[in-house]
N, C-alpha and C. Protein backbone atom coordinates (compact mmCIF):
# COMPACT_ATOMS: atom_id res chain seq x y z
N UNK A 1 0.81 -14.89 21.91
CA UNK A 1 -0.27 -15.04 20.96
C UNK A 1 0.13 -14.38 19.65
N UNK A 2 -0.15 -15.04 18.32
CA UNK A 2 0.07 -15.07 17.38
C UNK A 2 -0.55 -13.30 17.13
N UNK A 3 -0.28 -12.53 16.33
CA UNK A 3 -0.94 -11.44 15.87
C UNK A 3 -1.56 -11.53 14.50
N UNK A 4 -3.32 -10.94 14.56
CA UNK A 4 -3.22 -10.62 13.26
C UNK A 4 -2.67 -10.46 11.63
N UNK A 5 -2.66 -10.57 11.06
CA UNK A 5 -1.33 -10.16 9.66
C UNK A 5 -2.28 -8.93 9.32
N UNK A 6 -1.39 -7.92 9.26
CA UNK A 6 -1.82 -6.23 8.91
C UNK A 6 -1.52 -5.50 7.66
N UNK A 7 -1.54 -6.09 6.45
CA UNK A 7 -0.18 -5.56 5.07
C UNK A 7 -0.26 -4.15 5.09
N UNK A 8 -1.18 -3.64 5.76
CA UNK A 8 -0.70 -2.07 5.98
C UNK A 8 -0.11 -1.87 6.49
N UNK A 9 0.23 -2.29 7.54
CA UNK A 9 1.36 -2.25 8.56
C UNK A 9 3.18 -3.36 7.52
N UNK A 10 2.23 -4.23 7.56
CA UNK A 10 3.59 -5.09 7.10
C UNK A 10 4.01 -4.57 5.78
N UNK A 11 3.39 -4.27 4.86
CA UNK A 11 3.61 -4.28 3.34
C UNK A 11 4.17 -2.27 3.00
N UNK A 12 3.02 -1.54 3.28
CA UNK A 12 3.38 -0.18 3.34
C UNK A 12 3.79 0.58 3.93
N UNK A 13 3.82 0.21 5.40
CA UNK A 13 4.69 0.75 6.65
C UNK A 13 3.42 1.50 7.12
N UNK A 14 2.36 1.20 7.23
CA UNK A 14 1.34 2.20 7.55
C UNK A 14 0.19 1.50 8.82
N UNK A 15 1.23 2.75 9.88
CA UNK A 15 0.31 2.10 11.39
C UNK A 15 -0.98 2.36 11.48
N UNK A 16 -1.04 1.37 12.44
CA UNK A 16 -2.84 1.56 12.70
C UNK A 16 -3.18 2.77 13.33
N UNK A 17 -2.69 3.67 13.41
CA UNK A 17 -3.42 5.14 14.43
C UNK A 17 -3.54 5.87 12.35
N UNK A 18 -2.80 5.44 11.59
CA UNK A 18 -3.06 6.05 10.54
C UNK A 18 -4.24 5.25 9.29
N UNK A 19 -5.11 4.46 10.14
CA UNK A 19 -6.02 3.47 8.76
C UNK A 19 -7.01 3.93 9.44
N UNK A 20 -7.94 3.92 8.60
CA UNK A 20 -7.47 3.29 7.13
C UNK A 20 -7.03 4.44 6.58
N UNK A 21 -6.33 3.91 5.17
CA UNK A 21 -5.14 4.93 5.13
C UNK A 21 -6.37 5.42 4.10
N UNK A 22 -5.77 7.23 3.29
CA UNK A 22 -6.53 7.32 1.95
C UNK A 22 -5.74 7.01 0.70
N UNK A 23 -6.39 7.69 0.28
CA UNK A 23 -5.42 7.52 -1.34
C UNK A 23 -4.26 7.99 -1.29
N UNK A 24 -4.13 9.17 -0.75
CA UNK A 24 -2.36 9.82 -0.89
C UNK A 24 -1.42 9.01 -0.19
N UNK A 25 -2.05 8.12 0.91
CA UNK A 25 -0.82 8.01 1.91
C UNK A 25 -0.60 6.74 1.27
N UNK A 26 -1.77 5.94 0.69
CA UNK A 26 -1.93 4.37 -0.19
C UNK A 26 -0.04 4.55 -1.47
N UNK A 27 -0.24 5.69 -2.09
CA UNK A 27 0.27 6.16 -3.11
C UNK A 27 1.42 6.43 -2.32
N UNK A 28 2.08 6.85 -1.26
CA UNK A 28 3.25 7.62 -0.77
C UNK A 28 3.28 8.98 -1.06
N UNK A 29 2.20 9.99 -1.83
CA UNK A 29 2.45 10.69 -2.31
C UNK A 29 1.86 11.65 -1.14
N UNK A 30 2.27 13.66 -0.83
CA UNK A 30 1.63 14.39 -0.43
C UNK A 30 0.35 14.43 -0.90
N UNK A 31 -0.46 14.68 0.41
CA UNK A 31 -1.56 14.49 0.57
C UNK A 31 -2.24 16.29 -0.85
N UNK A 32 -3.48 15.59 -1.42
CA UNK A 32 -3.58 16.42 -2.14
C UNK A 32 -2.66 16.68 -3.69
N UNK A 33 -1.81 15.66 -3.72
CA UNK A 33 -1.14 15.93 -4.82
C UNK A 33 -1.46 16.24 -5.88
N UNK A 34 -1.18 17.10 -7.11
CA UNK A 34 -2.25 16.97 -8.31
C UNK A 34 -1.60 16.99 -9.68
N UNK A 35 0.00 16.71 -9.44
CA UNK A 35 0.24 16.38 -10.80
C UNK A 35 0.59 14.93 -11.08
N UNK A 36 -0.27 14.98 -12.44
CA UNK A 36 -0.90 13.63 -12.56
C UNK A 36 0.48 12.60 -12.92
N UNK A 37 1.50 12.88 -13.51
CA UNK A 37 2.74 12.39 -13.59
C UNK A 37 3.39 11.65 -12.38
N UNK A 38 2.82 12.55 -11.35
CA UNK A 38 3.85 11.90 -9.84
C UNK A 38 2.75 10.96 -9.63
N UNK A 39 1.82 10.78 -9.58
CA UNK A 39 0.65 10.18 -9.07
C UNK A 39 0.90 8.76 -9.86
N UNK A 40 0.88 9.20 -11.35
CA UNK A 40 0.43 7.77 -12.30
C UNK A 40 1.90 6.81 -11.36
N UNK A 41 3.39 7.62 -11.66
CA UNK A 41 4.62 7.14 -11.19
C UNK A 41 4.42 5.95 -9.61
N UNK A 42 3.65 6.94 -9.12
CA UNK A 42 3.46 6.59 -7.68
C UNK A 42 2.45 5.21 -7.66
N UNK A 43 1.63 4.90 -8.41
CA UNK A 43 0.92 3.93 -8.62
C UNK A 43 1.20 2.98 -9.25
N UNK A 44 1.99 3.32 -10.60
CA UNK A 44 3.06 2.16 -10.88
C UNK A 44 4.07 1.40 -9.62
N UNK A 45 4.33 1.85 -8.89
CA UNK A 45 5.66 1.75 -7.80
C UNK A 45 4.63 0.73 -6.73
N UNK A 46 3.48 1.19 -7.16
CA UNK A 46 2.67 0.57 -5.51
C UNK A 46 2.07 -0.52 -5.99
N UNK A 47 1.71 -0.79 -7.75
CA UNK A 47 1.39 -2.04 -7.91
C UNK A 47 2.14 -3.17 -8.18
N UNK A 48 3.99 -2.78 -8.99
CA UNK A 48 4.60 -3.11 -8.72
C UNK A 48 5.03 -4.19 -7.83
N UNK A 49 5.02 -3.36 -6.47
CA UNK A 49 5.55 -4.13 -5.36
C UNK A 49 4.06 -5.05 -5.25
N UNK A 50 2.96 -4.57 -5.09
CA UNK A 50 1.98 -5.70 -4.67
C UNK A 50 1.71 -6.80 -5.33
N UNK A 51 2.45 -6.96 -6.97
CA UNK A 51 2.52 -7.88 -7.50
C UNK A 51 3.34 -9.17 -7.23
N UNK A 52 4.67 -8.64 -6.75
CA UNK A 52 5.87 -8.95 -6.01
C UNK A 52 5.21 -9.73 -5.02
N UNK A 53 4.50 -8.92 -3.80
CA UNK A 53 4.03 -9.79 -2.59
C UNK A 53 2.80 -10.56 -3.11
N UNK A 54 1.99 -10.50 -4.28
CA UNK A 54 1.52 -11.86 -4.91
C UNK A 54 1.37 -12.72 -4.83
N UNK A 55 2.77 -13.39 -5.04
CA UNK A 55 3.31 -14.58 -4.99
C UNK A 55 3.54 -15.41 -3.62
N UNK A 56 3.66 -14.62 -3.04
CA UNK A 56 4.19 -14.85 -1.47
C UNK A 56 2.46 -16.03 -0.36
N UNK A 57 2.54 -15.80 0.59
CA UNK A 57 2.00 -16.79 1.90
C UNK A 57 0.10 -15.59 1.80
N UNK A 58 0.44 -14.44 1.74
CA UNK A 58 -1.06 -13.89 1.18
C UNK A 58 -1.28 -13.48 0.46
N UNK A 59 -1.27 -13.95 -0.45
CA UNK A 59 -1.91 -13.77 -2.11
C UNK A 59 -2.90 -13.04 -2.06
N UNK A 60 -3.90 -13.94 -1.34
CA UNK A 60 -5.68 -13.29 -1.69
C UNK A 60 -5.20 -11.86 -1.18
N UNK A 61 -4.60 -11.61 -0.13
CA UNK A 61 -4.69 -10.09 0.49
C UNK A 61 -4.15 -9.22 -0.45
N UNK A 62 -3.03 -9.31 -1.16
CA UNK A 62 -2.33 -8.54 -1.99
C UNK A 62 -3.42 -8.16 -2.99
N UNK A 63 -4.32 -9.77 -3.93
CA UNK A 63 -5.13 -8.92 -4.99
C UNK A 63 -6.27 -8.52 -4.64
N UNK A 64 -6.61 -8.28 -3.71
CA UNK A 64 -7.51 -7.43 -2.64
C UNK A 64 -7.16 -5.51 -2.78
């Protein structure tokens, strides 16, 4: 049987014993982080790629 599609799992590497994820783990960044430099960096990097998977077979999920 076919599975679900999970982009937390598929897209960020982020298993299901860890979702829903929060913001830090969304970001890659330590939890609590607070300088705003690594953060903005870290959010560039994560929309980046979701722009990338965009294009791809789930669109709607990516601009979700």
């Amino acid at each position: 049987m076919a599975e679900t599609f999970d982009p937390y799992r598929q897209w960020l590497g982020i298993h299901k014993d860890e979702q829903p994820p929060h913001h830090y783990r969304l970001l890659g960044v330590r939890i609590f982080e607070n300088e705003v430099p690594v953060i903005a960096n870290a959010a560039d990097r994560a929309m980046l790629h979701l722009r990338t998977l965009s294009l791809g077979p789930h669109s709607a999920q990516a601009q979700q």
